[in-house]
N, C-alpha and C. Protein backbone atom coordinates (compact mmCIF):
# COMPACT_ATOMS: atom_id res chain seq x y z
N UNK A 1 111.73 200.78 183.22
CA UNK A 1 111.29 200.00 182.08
C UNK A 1 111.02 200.95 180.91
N UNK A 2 111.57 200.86 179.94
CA UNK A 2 110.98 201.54 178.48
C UNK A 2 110.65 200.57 177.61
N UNK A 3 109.20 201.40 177.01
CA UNK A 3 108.67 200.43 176.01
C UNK A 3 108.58 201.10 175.00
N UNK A 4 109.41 200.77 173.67
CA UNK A 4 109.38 201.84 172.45
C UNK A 4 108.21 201.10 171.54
N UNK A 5 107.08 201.48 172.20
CA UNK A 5 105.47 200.58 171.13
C UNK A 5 105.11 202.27 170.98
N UNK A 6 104.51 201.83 169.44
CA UNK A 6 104.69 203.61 168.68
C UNK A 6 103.04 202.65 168.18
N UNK A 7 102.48 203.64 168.10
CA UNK A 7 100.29 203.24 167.07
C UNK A 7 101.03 202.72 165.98
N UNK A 8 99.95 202.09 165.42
CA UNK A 8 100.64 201.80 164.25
C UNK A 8 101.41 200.11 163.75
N UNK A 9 101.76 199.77 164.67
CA UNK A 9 102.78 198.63 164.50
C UNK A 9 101.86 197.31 164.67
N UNK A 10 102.28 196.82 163.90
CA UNK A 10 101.57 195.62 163.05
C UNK A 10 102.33 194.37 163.34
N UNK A 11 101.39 193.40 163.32
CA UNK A 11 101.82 192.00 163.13
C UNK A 11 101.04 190.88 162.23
N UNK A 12 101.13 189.73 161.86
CA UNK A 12 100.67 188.89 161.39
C UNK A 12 101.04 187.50 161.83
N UNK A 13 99.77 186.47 161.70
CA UNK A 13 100.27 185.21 161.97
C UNK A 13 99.28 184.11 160.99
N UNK A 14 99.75 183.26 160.51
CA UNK A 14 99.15 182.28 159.76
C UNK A 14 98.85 180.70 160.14
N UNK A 15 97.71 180.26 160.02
CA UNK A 15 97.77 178.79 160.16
C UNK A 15 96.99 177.84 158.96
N UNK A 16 97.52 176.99 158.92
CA UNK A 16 96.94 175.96 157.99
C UNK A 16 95.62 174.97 158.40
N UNK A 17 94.49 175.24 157.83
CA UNK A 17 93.09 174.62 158.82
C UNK A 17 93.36 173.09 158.62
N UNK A 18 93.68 172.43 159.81
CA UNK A 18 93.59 170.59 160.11
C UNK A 18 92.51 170.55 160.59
N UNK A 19 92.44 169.12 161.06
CA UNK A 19 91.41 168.79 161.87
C UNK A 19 91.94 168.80 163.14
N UNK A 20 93.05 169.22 163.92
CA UNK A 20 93.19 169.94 164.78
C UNK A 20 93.24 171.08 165.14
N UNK A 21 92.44 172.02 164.81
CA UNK A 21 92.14 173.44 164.76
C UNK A 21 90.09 173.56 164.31
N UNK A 22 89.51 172.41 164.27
CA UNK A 22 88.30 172.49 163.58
C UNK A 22 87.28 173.00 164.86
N UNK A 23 86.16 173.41 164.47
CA UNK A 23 85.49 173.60 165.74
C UNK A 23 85.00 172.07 166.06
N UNK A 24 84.84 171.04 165.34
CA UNK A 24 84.20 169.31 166.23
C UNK A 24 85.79 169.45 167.20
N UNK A 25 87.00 169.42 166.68
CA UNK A 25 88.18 168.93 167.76
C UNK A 25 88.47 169.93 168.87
N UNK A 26 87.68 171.60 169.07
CA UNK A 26 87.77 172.30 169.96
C UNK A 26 86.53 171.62 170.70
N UNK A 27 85.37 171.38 170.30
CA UNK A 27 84.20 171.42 171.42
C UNK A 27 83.02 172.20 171.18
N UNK A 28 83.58 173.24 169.72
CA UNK A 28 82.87 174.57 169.96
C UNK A 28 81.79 174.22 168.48
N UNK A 29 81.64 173.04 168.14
CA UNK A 29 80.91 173.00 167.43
C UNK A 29 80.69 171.72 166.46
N UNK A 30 79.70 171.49 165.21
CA UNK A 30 79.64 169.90 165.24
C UNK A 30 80.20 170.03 163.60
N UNK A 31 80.86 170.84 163.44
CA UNK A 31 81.28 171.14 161.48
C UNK A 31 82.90 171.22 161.36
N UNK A 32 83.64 170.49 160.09
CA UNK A 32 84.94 170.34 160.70
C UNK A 32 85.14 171.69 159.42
N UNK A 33 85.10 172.81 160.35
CA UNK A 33 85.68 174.11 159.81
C UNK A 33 86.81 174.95 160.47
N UNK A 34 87.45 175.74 160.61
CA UNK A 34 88.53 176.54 161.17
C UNK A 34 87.12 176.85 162.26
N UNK A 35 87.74 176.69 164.03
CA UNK A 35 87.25 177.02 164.94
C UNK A 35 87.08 178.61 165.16
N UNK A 36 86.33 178.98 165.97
CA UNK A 36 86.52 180.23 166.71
C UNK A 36 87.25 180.13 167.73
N UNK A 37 87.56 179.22 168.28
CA UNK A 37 88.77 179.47 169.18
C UNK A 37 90.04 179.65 168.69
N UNK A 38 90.13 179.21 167.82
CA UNK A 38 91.38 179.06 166.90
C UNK A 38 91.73 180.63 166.17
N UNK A 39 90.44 180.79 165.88
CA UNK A 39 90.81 182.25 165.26
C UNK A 39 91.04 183.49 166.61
N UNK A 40 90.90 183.00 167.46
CA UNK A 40 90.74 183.90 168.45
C UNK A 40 92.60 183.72 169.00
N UNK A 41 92.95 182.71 168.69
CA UNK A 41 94.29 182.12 169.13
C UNK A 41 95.25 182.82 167.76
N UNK A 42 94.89 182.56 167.26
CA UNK A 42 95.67 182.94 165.87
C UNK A 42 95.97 185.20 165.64
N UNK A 43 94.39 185.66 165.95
CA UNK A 43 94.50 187.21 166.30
C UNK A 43 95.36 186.85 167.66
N UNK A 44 95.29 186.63 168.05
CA UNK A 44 95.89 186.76 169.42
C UNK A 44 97.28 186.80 169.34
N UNK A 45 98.34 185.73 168.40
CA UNK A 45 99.73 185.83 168.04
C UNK A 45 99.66 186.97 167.10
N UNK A 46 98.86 187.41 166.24
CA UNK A 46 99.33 188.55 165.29
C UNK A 46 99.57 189.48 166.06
N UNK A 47 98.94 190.02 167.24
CA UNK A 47 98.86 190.85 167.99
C UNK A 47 100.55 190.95 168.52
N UNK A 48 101.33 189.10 169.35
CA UNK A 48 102.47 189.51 170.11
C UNK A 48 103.07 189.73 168.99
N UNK A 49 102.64 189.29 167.95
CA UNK A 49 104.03 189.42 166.87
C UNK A 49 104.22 191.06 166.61
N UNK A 50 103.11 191.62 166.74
CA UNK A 50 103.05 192.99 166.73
C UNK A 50 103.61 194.00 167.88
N UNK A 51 103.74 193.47 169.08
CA UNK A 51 104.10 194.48 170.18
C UNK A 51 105.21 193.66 170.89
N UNK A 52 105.39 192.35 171.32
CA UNK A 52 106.49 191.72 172.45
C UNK A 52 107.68 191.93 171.67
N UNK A 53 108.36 192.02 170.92
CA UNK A 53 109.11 192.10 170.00
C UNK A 53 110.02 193.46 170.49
N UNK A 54 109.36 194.53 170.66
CA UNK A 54 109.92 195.78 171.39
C UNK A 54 109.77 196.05 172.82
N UNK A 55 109.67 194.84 173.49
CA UNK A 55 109.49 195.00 175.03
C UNK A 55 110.84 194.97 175.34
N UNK A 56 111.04 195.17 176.48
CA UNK A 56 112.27 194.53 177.66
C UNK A 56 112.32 193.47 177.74
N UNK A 57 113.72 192.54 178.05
CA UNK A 57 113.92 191.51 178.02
C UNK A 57 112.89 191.47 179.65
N UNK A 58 112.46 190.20 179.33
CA UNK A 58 111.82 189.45 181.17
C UNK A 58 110.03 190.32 181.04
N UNK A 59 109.86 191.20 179.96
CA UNK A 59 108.54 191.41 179.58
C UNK A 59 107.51 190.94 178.48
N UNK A 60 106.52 190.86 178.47
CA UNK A 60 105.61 190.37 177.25
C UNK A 60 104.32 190.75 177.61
N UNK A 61 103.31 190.17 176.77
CA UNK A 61 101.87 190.84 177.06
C UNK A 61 101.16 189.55 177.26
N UNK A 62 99.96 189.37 177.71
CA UNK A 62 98.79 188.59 178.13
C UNK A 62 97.48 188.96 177.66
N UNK A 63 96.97 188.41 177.02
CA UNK A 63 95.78 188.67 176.59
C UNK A 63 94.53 189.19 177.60
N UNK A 64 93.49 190.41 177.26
CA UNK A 64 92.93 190.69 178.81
C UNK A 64 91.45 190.66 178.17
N UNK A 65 91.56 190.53 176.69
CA UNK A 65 89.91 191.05 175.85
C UNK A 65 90.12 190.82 174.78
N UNK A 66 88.87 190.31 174.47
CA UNK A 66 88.71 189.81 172.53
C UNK A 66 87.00 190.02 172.55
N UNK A 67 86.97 191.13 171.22
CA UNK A 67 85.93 191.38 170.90
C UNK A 67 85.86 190.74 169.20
N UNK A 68 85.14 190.18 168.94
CA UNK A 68 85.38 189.62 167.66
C UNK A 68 83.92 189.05 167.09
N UNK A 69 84.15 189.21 165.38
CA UNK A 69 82.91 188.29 164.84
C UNK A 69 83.65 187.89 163.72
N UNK A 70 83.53 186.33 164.05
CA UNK A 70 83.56 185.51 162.91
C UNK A 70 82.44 185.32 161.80
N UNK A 71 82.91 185.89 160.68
CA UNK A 71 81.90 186.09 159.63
C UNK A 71 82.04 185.36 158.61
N UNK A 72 82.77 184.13 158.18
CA UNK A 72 82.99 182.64 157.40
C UNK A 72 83.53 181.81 157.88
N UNK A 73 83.21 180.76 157.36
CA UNK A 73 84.32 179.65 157.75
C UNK A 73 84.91 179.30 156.96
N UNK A 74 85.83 178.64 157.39
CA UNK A 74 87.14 177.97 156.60
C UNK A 74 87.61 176.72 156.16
N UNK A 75 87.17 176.01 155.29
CA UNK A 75 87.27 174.65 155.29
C UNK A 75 89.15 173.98 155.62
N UNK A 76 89.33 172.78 155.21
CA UNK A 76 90.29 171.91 155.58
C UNK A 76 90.83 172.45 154.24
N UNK A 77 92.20 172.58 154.38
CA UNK A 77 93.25 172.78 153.40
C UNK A 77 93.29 174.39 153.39
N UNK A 78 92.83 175.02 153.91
CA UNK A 78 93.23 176.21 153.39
C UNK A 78 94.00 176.99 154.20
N UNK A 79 94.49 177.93 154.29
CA UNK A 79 95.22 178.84 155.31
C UNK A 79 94.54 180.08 155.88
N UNK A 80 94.38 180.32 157.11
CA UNK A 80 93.76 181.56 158.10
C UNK A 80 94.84 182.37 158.32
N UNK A 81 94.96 183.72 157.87
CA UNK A 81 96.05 184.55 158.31
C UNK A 81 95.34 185.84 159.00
N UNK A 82 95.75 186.48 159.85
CA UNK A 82 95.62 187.37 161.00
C UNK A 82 96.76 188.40 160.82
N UNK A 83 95.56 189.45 160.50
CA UNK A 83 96.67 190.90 160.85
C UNK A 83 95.98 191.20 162.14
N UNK A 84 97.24 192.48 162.74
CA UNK A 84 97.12 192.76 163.89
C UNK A 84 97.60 194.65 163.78
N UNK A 85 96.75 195.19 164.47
CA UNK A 85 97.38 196.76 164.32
C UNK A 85 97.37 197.38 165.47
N UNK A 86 98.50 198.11 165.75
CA UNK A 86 98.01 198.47 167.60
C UNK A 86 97.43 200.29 167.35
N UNK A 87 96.34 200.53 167.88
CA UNK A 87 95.46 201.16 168.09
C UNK A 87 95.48 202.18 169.04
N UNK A 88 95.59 201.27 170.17
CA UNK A 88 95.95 203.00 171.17
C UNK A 88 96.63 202.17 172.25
N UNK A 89 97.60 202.86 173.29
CA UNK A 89 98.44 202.24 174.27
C UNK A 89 97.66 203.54 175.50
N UNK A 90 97.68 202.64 175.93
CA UNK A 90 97.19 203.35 177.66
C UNK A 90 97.92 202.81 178.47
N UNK A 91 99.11 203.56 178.99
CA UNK A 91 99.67 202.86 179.68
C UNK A 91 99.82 201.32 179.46
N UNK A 92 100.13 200.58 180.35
CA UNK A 92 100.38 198.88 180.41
C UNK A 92 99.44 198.42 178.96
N UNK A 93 98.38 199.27 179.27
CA UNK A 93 97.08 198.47 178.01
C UNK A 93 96.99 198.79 176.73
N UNK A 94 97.34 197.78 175.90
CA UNK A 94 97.31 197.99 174.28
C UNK A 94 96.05 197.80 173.54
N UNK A 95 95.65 198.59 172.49
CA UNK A 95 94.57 197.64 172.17
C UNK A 95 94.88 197.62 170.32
N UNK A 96 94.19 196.66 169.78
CA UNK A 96 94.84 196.33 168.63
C UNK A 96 93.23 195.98 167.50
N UNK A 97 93.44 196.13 166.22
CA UNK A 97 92.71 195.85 165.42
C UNK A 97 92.88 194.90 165.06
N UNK A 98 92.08 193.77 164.68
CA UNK A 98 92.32 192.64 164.42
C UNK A 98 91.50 191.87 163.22
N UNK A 99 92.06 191.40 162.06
CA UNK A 99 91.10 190.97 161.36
C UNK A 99 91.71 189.80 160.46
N UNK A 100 91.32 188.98 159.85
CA UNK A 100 91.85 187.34 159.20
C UNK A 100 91.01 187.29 157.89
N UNK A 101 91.60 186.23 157.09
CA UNK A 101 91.19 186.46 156.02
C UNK A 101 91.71 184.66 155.61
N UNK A 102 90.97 184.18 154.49
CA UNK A 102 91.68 183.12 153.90
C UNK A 102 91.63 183.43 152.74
N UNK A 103 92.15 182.29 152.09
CA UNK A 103 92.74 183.08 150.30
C UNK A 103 91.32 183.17 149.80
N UNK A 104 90.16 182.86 150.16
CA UNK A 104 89.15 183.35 149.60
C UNK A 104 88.43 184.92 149.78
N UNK A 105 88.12 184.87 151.45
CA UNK A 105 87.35 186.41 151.72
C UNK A 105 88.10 186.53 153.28
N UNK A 106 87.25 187.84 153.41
CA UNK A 106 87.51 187.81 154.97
C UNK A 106 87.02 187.06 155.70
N UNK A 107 87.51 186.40 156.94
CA UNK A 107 86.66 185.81 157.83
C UNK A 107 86.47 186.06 158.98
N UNK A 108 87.08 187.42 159.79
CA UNK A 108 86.59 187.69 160.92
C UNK A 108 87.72 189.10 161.11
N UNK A 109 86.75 189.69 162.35
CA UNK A 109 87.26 191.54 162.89
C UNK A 109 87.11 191.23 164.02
N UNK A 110 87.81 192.38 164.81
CA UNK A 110 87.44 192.97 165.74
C UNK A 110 88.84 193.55 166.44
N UNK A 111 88.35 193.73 168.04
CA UNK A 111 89.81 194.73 169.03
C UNK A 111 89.48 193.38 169.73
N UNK A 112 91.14 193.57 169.99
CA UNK A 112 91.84 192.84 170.87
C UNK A 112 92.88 193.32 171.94
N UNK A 113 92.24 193.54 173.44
CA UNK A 113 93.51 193.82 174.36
C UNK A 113 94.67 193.51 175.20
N UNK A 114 95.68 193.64 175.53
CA UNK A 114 96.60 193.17 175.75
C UNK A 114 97.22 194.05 176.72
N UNK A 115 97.99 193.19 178.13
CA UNK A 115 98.48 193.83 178.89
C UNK A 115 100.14 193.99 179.02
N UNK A 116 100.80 194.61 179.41
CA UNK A 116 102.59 194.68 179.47
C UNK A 116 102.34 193.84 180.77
N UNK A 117 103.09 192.89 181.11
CA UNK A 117 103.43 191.98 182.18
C UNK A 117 104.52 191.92 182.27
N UNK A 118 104.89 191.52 183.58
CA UNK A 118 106.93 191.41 183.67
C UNK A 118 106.71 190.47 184.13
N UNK A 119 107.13 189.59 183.55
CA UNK A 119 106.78 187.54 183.53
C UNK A 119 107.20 186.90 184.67
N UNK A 120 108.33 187.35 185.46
CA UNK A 120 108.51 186.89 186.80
C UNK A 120 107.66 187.30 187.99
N UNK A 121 107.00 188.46 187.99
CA UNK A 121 106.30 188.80 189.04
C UNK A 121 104.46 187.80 188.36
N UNK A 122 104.42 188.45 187.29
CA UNK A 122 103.22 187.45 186.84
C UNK A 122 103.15 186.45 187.62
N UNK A 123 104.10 185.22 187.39
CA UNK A 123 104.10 183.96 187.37
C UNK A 123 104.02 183.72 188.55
N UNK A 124 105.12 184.63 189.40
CA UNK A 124 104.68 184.30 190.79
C UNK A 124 103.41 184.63 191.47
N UNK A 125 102.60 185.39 190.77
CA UNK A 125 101.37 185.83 191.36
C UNK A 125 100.21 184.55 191.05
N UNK A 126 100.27 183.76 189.56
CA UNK A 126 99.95 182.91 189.45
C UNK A 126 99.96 181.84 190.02
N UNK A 127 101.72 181.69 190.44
CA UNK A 127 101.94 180.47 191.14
C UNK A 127 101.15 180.37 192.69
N UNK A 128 101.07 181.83 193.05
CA UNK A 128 100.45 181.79 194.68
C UNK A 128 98.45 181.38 194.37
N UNK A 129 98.16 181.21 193.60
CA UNK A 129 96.75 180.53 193.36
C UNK A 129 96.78 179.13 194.01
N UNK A 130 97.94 178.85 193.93
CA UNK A 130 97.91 177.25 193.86
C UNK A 130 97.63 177.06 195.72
N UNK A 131 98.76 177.69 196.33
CA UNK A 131 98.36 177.93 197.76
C UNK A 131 100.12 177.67 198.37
């Protein structure tokens, strides 16, 4: 397997705040603002957009850690975008900088880690949970 992931390499991902993305329609809260789960979902694609891209075909990554603080919220109509920076590779384990912003300020930081998986053995390891 070769993985040409070099520090450095970046991604981004954007979403538009609905009321399917609010924290009342996650659970995680009673205000219809851009969720924390959502932002946690959203770093989380900046991240593959940042590293699966140069994997092996039949490889990708899985999320293993999110350290994060959401520091605004985001009302309805606006857009949440997520950069992503990869930080250090340890073997299989990436870890990435992560931070979002809407067209007003920032709204949240932190590291985010990520593992190299080879999606067929994954899945089957998953699938044997079931019994």
């Amino acid at each position: 397997m070769e993985i040409n992931l070099e520090i450095g390499l970046s991604g981004e991902k954007s979403e538009l705040v609905t009321n399917d993305n609010t924290a009342v329609k996650y659970g995680s809260g009673d205000v219809p603002v851009y969720a924390t789960p959502a932002l946690v979902g959203l770093m989380e694609g900046a991240s593959i957009n940042a590293a699966d891209r140069f994997l092996p075909a039949g490889f990708c990554t899985v999320g293993i850690r999110m350290v994060l603080d959401h520091t605004a919220a985001t009302p309805l109509g606006m857009t949440v975008t997520a950069r992503s920076r990869l930080v250090q590779i340890d073997g299989r384990r990436l870890v990435f900088e992560v931070e979002a912003s809407d067209e007003r300020e920032s709204v949240g930081k932190g590291m985010h880690e990520r593992f190299i998986v080879q999606m067929d053995k994954f899945m089957s390891r998953v699938s044997g949970k079931q019994g």
